[in-house]
Structures are given as structure tokens and as C-alpha cells.
N, C-alpha and C. Protein backbone atom coordinates (compact mmCIF):
# COMPACT_ATOMS: atom_id res chain seq x y z
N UNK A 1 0.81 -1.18 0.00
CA UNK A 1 0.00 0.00 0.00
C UNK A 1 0.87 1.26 0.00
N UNK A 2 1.94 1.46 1.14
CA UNK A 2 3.05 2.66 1.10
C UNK A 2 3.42 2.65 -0.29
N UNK A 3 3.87 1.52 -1.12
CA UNK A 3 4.50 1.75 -2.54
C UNK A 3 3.45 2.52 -3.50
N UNK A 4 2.53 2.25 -3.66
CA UNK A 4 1.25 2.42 -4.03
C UNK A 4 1.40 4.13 -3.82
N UNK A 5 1.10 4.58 -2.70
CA UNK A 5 0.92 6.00 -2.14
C UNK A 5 2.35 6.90 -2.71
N UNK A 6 3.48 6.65 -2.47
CA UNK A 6 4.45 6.99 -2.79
C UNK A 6 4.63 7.03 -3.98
N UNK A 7 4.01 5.88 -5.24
CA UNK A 7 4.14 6.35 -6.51
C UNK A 7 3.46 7.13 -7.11
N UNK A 8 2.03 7.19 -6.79
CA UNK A 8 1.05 8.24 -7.06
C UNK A 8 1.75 9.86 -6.77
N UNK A 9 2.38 9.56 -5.43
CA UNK A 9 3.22 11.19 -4.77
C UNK A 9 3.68 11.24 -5.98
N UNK A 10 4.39 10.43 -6.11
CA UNK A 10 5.92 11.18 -7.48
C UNK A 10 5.73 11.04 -8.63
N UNK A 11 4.43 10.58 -9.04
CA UNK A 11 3.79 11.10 -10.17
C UNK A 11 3.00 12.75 -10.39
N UNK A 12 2.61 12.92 -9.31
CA UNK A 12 1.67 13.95 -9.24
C UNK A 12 2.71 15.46 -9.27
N UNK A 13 3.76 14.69 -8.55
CA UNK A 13 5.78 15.98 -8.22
C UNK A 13 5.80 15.93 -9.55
N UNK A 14 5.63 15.08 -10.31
CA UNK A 14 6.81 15.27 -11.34
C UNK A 14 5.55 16.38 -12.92
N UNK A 15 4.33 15.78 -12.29
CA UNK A 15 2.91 16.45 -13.27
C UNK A 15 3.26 18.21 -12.99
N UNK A 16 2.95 18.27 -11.61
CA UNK A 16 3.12 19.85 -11.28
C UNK A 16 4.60 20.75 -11.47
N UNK A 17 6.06 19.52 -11.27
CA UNK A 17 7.33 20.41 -11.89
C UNK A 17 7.33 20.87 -13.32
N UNK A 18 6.57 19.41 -14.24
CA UNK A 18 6.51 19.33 -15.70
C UNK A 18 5.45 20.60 -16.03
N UNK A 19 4.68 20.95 -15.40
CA UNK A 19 3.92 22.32 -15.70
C UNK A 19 4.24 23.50 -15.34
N UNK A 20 5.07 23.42 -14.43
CA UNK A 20 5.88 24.62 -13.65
C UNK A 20 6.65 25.27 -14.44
N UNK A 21 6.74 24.25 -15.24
CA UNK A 21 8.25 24.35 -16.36
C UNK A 21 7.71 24.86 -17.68
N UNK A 22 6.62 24.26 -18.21
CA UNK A 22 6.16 24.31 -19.48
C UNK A 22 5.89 26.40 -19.03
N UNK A 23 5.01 26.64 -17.98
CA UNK A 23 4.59 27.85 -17.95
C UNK A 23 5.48 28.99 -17.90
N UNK A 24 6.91 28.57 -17.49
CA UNK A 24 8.15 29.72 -17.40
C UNK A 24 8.52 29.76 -18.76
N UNK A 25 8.76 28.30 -19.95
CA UNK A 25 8.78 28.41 -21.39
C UNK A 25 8.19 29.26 -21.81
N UNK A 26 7.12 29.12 -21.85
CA UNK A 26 5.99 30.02 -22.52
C UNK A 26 6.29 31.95 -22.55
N UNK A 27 7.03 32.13 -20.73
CA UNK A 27 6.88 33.48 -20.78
C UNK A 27 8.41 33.79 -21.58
N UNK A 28 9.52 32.93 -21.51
CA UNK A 28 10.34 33.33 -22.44
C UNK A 28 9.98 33.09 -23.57
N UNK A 29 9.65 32.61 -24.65
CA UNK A 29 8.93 32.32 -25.71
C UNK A 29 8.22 33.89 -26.41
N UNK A 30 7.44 34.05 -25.09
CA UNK A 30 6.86 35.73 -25.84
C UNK A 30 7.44 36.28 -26.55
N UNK A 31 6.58 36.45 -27.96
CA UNK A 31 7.57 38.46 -28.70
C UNK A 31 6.83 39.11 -28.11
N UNK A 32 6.43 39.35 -27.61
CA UNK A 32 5.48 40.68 -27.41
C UNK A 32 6.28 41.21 -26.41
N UNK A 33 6.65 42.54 -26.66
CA UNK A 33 7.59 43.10 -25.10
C UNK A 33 6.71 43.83 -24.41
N UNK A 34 7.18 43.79 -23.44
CA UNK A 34 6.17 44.16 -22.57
C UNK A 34 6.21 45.81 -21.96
N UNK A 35 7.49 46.32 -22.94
CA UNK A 35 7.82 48.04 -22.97
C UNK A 35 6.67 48.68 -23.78
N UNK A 36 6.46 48.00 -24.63
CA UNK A 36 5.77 48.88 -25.34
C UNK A 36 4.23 48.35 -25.25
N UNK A 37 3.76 47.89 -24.42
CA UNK A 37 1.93 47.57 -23.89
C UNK A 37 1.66 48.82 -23.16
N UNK A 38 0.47 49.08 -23.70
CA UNK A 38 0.01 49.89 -22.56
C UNK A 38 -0.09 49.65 -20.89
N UNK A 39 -0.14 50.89 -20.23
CA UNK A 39 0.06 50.07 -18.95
C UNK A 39 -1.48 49.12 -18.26
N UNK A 40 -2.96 49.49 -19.37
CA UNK A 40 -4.02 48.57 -19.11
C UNK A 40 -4.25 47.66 -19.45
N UNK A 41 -3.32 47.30 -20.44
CA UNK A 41 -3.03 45.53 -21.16
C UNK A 41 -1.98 45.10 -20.15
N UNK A 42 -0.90 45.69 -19.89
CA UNK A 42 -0.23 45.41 -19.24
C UNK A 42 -0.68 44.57 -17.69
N UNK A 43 -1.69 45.63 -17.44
CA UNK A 43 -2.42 44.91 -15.73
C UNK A 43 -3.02 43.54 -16.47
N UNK A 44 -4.02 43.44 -17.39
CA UNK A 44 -4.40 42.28 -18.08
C UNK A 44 -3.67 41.07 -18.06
N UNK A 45 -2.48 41.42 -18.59
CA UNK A 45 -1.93 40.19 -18.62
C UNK A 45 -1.06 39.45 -17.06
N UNK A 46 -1.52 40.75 -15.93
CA UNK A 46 -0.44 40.20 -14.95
C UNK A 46 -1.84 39.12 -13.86
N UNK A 47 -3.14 40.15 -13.97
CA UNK A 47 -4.18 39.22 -13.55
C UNK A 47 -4.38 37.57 -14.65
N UNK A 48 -3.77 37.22 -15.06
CA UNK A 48 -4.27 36.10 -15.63
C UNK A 48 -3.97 35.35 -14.71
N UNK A 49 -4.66 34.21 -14.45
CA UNK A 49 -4.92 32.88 -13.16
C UNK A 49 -3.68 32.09 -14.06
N UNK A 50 -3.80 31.78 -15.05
CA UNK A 50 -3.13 30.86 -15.75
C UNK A 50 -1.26 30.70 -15.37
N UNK A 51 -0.94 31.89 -15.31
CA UNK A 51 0.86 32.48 -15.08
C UNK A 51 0.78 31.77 -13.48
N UNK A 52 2.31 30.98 -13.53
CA UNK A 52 2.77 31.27 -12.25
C UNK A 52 3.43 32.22 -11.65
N UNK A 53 3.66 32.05 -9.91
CA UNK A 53 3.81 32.74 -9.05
C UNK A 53 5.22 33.70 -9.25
N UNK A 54 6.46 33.05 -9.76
CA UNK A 54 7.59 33.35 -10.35
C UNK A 54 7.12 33.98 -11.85
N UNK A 55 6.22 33.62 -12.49
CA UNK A 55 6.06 34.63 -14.04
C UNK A 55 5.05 36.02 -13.34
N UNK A 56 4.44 35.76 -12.61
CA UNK A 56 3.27 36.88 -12.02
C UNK A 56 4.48 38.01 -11.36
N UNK A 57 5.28 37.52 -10.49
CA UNK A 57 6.60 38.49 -10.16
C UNK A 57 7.24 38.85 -11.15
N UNK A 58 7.94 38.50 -12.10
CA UNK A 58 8.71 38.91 -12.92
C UNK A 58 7.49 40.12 -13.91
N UNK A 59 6.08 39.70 -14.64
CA UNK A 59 6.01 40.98 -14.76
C UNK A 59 5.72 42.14 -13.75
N UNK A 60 5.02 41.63 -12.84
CA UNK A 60 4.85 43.33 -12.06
C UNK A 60 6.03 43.68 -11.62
N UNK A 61 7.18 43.09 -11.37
CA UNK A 61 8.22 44.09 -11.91
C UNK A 61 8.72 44.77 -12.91
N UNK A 62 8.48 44.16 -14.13
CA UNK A 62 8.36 45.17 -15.12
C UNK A 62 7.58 45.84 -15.80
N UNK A 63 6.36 45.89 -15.28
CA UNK A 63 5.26 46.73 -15.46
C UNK A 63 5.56 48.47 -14.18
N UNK A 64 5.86 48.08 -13.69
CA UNK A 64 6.14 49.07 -11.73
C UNK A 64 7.16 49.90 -12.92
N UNK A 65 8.19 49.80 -13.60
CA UNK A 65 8.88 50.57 -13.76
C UNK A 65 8.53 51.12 -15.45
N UNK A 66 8.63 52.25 -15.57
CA UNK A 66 8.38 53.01 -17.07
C UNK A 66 9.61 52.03 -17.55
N UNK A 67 8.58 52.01 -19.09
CA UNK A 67 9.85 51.64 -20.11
C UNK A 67 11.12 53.07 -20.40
N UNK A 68 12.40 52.50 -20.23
CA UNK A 68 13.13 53.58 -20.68
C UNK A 68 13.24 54.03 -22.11
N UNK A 69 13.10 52.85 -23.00
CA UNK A 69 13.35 53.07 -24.56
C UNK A 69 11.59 52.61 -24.57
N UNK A 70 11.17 53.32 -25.68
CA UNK A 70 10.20 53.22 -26.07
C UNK A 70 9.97 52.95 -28.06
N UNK A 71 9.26 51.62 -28.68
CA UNK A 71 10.19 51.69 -29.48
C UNK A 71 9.35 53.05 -30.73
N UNK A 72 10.12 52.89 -31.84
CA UNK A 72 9.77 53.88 -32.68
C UNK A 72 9.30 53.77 -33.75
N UNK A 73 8.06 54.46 -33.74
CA UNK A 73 6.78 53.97 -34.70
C UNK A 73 6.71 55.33 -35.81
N UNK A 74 6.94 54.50 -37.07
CA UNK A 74 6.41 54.96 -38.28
C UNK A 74 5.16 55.34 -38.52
N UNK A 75 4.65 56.70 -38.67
CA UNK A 75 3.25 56.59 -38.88
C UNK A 75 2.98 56.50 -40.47
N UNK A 76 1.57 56.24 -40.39
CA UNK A 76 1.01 55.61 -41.82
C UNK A 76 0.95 56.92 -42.28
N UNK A 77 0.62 57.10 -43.77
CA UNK A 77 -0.15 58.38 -44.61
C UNK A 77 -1.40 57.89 -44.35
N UNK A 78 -2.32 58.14 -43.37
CA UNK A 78 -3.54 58.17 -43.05
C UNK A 78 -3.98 59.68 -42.48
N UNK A 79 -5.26 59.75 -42.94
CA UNK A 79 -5.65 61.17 -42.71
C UNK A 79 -6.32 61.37 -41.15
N UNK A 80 -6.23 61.55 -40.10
CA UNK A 80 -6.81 61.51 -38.60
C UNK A 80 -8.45 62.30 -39.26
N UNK A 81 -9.15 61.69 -38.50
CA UNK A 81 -10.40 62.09 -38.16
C UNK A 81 -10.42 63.27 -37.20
N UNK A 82 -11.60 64.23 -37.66
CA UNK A 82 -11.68 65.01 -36.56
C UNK A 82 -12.02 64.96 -35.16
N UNK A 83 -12.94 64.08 -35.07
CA UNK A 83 -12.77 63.31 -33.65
C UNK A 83 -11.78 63.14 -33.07
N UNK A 84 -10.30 62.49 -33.98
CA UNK A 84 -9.41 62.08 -33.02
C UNK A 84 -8.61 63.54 -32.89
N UNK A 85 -8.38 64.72 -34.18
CA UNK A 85 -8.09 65.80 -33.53
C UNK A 85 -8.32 66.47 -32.69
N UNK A 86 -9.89 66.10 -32.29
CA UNK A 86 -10.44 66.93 -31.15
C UNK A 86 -9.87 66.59 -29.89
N UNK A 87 -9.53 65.15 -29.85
CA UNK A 87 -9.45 64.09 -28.80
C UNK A 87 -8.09 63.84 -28.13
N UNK A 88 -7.44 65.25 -28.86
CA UNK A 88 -5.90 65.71 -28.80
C UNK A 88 -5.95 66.35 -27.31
N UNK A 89 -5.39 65.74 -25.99
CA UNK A 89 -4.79 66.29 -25.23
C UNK A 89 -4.28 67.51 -24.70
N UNK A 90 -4.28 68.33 -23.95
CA UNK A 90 -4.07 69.99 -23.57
C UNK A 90 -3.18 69.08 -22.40
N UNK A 91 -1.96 69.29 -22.07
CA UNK A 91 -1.36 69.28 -20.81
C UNK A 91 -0.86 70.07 -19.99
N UNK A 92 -1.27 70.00 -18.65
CA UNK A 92 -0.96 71.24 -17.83
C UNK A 92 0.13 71.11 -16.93
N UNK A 93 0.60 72.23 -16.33
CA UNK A 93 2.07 72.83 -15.72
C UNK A 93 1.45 73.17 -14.50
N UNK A 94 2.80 72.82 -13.51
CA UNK A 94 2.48 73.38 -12.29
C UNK A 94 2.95 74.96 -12.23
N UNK A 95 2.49 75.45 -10.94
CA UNK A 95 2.92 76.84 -11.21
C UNK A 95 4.46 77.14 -11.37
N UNK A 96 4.90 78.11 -12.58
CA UNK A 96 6.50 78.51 -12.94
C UNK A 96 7.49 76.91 -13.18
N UNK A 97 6.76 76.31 -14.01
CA UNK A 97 7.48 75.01 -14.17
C UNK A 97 6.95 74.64 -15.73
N UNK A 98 8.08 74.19 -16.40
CA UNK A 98 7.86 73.26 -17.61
C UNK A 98 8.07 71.53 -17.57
N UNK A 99 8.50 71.52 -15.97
CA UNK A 99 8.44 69.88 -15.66
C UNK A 99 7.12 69.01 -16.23
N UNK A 100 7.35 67.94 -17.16
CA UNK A 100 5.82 66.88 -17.15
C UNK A 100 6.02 65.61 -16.00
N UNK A 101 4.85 66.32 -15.36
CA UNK A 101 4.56 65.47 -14.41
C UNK A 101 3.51 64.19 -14.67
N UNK A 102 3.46 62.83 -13.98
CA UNK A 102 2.85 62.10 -14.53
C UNK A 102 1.44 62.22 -14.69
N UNK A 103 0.74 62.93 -15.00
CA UNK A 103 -0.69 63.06 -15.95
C UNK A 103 0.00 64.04 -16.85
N UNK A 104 0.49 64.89 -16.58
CA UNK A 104 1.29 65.69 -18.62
C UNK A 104 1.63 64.35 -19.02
N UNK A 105 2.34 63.25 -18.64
CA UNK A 105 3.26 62.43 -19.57
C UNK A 105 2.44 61.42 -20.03
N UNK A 106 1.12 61.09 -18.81
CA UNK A 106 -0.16 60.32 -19.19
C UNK A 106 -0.78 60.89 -20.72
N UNK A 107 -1.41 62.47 -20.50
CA UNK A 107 -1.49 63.11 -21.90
C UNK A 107 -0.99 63.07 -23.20
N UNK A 108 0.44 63.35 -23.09
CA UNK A 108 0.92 62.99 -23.99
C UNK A 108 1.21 61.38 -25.02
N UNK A 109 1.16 60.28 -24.27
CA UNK A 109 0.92 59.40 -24.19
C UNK A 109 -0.18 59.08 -25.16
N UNK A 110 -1.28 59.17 -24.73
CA UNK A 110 -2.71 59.15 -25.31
C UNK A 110 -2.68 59.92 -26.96
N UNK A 111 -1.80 61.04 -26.84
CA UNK A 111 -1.92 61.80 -28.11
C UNK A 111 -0.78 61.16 -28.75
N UNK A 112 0.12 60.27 -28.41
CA UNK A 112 0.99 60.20 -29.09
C UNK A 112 -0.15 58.47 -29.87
N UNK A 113 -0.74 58.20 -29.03
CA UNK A 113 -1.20 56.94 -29.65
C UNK A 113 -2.39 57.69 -30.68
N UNK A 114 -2.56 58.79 -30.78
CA UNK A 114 -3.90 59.18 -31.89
C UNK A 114 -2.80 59.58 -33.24
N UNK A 115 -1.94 60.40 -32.64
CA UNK A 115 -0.86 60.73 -33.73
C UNK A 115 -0.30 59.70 -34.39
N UNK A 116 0.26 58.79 -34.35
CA UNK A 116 1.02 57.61 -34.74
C UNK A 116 0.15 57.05 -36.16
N UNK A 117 -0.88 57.19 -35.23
CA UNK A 117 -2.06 56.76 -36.38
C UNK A 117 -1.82 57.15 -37.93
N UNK A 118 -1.61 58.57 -38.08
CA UNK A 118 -1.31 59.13 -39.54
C UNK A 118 0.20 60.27 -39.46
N UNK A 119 -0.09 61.24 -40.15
CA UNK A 119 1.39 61.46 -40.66
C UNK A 119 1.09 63.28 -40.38
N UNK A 120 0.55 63.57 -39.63
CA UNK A 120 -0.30 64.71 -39.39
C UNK A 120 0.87 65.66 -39.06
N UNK A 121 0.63 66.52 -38.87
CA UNK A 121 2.01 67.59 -38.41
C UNK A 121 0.88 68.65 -37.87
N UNK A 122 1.26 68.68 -36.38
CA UNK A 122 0.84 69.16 -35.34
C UNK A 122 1.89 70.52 -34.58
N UNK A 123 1.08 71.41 -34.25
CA UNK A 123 1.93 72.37 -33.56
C UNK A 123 1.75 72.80 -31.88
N UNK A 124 2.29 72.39 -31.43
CA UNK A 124 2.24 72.67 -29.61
C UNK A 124 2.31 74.14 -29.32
N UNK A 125 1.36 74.66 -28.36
CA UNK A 125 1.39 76.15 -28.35
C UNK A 125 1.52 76.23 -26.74
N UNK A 126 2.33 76.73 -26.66
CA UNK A 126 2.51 76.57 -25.16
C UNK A 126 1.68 78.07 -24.60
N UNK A 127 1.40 77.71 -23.18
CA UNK A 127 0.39 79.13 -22.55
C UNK A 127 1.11 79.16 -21.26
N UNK A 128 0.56 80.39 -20.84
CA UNK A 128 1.11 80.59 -19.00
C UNK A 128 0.15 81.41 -18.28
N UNK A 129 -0.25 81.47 -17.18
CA UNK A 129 -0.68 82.69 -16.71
C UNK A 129 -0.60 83.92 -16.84
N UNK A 130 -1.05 84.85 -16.25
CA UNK A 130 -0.72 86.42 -16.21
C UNK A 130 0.49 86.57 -15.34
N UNK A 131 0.61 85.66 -13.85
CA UNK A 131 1.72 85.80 -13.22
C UNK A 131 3.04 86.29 -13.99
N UNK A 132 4.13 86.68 -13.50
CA UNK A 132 4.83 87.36 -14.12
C UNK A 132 4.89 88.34 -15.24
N UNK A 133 6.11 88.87 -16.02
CA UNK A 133 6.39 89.40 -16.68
C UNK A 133 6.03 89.32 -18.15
N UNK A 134 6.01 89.44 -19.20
CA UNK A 134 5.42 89.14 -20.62
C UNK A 134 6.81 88.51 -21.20
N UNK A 135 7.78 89.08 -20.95
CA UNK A 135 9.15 88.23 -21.70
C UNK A 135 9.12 86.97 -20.79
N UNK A 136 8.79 87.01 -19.39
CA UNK A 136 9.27 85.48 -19.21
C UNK A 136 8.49 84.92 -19.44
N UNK A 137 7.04 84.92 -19.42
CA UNK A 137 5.94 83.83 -19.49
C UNK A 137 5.91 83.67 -20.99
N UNK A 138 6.59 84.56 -22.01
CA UNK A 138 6.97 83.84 -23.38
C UNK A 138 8.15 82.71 -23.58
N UNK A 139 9.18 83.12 -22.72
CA UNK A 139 9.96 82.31 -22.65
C UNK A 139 9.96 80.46 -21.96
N UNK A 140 8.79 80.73 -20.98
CA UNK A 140 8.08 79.81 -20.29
C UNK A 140 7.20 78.97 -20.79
N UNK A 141 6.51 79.23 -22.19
CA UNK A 141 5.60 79.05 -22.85
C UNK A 141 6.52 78.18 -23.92
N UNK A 142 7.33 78.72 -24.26
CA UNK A 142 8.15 77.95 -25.29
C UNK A 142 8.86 77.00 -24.56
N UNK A 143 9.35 76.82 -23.50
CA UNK A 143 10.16 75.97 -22.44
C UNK A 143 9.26 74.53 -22.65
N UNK A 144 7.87 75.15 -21.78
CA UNK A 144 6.67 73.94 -21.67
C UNK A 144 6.44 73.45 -23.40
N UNK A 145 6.33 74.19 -24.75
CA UNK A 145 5.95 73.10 -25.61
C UNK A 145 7.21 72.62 -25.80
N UNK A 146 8.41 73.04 -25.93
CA UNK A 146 9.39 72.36 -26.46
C UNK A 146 9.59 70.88 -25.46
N UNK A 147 9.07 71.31 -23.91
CA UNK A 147 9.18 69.81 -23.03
C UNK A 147 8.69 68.64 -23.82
N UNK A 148 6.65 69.02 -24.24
CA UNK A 148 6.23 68.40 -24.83
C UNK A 148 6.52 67.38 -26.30
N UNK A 149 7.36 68.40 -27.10
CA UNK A 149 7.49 67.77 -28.06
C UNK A 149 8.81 66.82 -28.05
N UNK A 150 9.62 67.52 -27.33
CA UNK A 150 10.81 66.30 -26.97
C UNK A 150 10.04 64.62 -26.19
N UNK A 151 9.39 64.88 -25.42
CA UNK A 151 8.44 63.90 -25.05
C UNK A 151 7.80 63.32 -26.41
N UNK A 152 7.21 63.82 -27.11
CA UNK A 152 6.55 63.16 -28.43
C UNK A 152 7.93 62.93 -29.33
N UNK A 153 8.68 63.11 -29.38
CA UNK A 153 9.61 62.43 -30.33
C UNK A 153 10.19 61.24 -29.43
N UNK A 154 10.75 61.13 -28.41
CA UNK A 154 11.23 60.28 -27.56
C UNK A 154 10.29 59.15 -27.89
N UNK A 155 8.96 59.21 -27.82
CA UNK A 155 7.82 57.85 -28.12
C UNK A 155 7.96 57.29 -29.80
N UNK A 156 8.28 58.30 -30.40
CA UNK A 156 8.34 58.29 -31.71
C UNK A 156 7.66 58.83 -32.64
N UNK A 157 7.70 59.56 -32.51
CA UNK A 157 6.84 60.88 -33.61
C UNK A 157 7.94 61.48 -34.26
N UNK A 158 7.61 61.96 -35.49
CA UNK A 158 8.81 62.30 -36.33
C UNK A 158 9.15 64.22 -35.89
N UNK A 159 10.04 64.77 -34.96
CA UNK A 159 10.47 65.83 -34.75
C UNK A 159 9.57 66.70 -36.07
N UNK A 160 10.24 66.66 -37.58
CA UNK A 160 9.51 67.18 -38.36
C UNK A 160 8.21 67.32 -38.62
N UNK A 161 7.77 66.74 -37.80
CA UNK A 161 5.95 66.42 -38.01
C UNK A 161 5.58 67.69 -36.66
N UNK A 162 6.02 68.36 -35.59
CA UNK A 162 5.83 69.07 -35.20
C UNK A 162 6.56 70.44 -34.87
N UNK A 163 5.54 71.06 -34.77
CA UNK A 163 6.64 72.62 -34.44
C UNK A 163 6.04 73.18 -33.34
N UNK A 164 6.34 74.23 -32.31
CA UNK A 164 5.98 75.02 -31.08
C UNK A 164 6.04 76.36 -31.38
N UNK A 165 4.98 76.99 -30.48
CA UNK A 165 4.91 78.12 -30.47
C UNK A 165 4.51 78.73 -29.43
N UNK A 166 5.01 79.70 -28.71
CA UNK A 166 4.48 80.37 -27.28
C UNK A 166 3.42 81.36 -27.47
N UNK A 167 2.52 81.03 -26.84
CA UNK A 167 1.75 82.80 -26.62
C UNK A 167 1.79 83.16 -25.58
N UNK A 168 2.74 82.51 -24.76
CA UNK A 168 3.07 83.28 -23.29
C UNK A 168 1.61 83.37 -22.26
N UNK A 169 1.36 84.37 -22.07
CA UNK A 169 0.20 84.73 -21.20
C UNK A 169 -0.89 85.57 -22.25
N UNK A 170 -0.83 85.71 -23.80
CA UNK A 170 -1.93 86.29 -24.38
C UNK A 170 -3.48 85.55 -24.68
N UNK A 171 -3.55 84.48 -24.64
CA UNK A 171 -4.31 83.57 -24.72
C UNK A 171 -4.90 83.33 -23.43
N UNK A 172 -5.15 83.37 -22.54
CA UNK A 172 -6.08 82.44 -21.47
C UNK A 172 -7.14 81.90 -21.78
N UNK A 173 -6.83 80.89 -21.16
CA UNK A 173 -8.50 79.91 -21.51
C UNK A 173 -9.61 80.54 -20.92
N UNK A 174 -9.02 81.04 -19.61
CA UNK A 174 -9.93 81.66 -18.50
C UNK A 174 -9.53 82.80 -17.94
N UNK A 175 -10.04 84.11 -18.25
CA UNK A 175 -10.03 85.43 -18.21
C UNK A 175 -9.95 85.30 -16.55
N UNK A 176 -10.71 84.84 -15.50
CA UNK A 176 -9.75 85.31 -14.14
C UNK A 176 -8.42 85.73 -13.66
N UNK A 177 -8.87 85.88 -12.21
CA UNK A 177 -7.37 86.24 -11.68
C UNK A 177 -7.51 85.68 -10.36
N UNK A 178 -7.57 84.50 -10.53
CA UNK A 178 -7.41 83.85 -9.41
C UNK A 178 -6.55 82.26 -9.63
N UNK A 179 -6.44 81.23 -8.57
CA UNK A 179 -5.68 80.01 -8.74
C UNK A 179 -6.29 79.34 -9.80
N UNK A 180 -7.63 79.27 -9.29
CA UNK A 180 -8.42 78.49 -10.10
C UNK A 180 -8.00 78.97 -11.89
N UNK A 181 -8.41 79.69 -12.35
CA UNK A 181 -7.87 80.26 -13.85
C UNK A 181 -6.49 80.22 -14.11
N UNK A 182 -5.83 80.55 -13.04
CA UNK A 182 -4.76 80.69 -13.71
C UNK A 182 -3.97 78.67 -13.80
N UNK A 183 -4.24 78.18 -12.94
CA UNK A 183 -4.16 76.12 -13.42
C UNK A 183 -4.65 76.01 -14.97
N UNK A 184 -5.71 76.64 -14.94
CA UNK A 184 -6.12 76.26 -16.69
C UNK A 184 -5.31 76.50 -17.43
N UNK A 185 -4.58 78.32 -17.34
CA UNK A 185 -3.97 79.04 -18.59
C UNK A 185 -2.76 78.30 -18.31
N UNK A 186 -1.94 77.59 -17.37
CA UNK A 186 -0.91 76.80 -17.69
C UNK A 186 -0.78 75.84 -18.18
N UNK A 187 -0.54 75.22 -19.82
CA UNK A 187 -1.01 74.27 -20.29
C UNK A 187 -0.12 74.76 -21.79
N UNK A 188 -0.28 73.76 -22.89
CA UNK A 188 0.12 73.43 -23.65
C UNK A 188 -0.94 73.02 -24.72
N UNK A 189 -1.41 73.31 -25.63
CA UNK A 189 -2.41 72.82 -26.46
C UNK A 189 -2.11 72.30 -28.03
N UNK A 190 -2.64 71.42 -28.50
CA UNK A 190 -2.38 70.53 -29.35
C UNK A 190 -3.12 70.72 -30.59
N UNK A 191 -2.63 71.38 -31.96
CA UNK A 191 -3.47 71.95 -33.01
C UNK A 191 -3.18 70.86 -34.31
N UNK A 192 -3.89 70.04 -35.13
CA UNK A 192 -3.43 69.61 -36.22
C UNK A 192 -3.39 70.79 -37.55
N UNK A 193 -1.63 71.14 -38.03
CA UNK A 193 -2.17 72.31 -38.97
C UNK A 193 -2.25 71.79 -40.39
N UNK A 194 -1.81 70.50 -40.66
CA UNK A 194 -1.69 69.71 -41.63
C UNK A 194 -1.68 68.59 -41.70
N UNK A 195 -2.01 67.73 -43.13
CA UNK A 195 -2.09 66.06 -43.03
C UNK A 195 -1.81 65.91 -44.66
């Protein structure tokens, strides 16, 4: 009877190593890299029941950290819809800063996936408050789109496909003079001027 029990054991060891194994194959096996998934496919694939405990660790560690290289996408000669121009992103600045913080880099992100789409050539207009002076909040204005578009080429957008322009503080979205208005007029806005 012990022989009996004991062979069943080391059948059943050797069923669950032999699957243990097949399922770590599989995750080396992948093309799909996992730099360039979005980060909501990305959660997708880390909830799957199917992955083991050692493949479930290995991606949410590499999901936790931004891809550093991102790779670089050719866009088609396709003409964008106006929908998706509309659907173009405004990203905003904290006060006296051209830093993108993570929802600017979220933004950009999103527009870089509508852009990719076609071959569009877009111009970033950077804005600022009334705060300060008129030479610096031009100079500030151009700081913040040029952030932006270095950000959109880094993903892969063709540099030539966009250009910047400051209007400093002449533009406000929102004629106040308070915090509230002036969060809006710090921002960056996204124009298609050609396709």
C-alpha cells in the first residue's frame, strides 16, 4: 500500500514540476515586449490565473517601472479624423514650471497613440498665466511646448511632423485672476495644422 501512495506522490511531483516548467517556457517564448503595452493591457496580462507565481513576479516588476526606450513607430499616410483631432490632449504645468509630471506624460501618451495613427504635423502652443512678466511667461511658454514635443519624439513621432509656439500669457483659456484660472492658462495645447 506505502508503494502504491508513494508512486502516485511522485507522479503527481513530477505532473506539477513538468507544468511549472512548461509555464516559465511560454513566458520566455513571448515576442510581445512588454515596454511597449500599454500600462491597461499590461495589468491584463499580470491578472491572468493561468501564469505562475515566479512569471506573475517577474512581470509586475516590469510593469512598476516606465519603459526607458520606447520603441519607434512609423506613422502611416492616413488622414486623422476630426474626432481624433479633437481628442488631442491639452497638458498642464504646475505653477512657474515646464516639468511633465505624470498626468502631462499620461497626456501625452494618449496623443501620441492618436498621432502615430497618420502622418499629421501638429503644432504645440505653449500658454502661462498672467503671473509674471510678458518676456518670461513667453519664454516659459516655449520651455513647456518644447518639453512636450521632446516627449513626443522620444515615443516616436517624427520631430519634423511638429513645431511650437508660445503665446506666453496672451491667450487664457480663462479670463480670471485667481488660482483656479490661472491652473487652466498653464497648459500646452495641441493643433493639427496639416495632413
Amino acid at each position: 500500500m506505502r508503494i502504491k501512495i508513494v508512486g502516485v506522490v511522485a507522479v503527481i511531483g513530477s505532473i506539477v514540476i513538468f507544468g511549472a516548467g512548461c509555464a516559465k517556457q511560454e513566458m520566455v517564448k513571448s515576442d510581445q515586449p512588454v515596454a511597449s503595452t500599454p500600462p491597461a493591457e499590461t495589468k491584463k496580462a499580470v491578472d491572468t490565473p493561468s501564469a505562475t507565481n515566479n512569471a506573475l513576479q517577474e512581470l509586475r516588476i516590469t510593469t512598476e517601472t516606465p519603459p526607458a526606450v520606447v520603441p519607434k513607430v512609423e506613422p502611416k499616410e492616413v488622414k486623422l479624423s476630426e474626432e481624433h483631432a479633437a481628442a488631442l490632449a491639452d497638458v498642464y504645468f504646475s505653477f512657474d514650471s515646464y516639468k511633465l509630471d505624470g498626468a502631462a506624460r499620461e497626456a501625452l501618451y494618449q496623443n501620441f497613440l492618436l498621432l502615430k495613427k497618420g502622418a499629421a504635423k501638429i503644432r504645440i502652443e505653449g500658454n502661462c498665466d498672467e503671473q509674471g512678466s510678458d518676456e518670461y511667461n513667453q519664454a516659459l511658454g516655449e520651455k513647456r511646448a518644447k518639453a512636450a514635443l521632446q516627449y513626443l519624439v522620444k515615443l516616436g513621432i517624427p520631430e519634423k511632423n511638429i513645431s511650437v509656439i508660445s503665446y506666453g500669457e496672451e491667450k487664457p483659456v480663462d479670463p480670471g485672476h485667481d488660482e483656479a484660472a490661472w491652473a487652466k492658462n498653464r497648459h500646452d495645447h495641441f493643433l493639427i495644422i496639416a495632413q
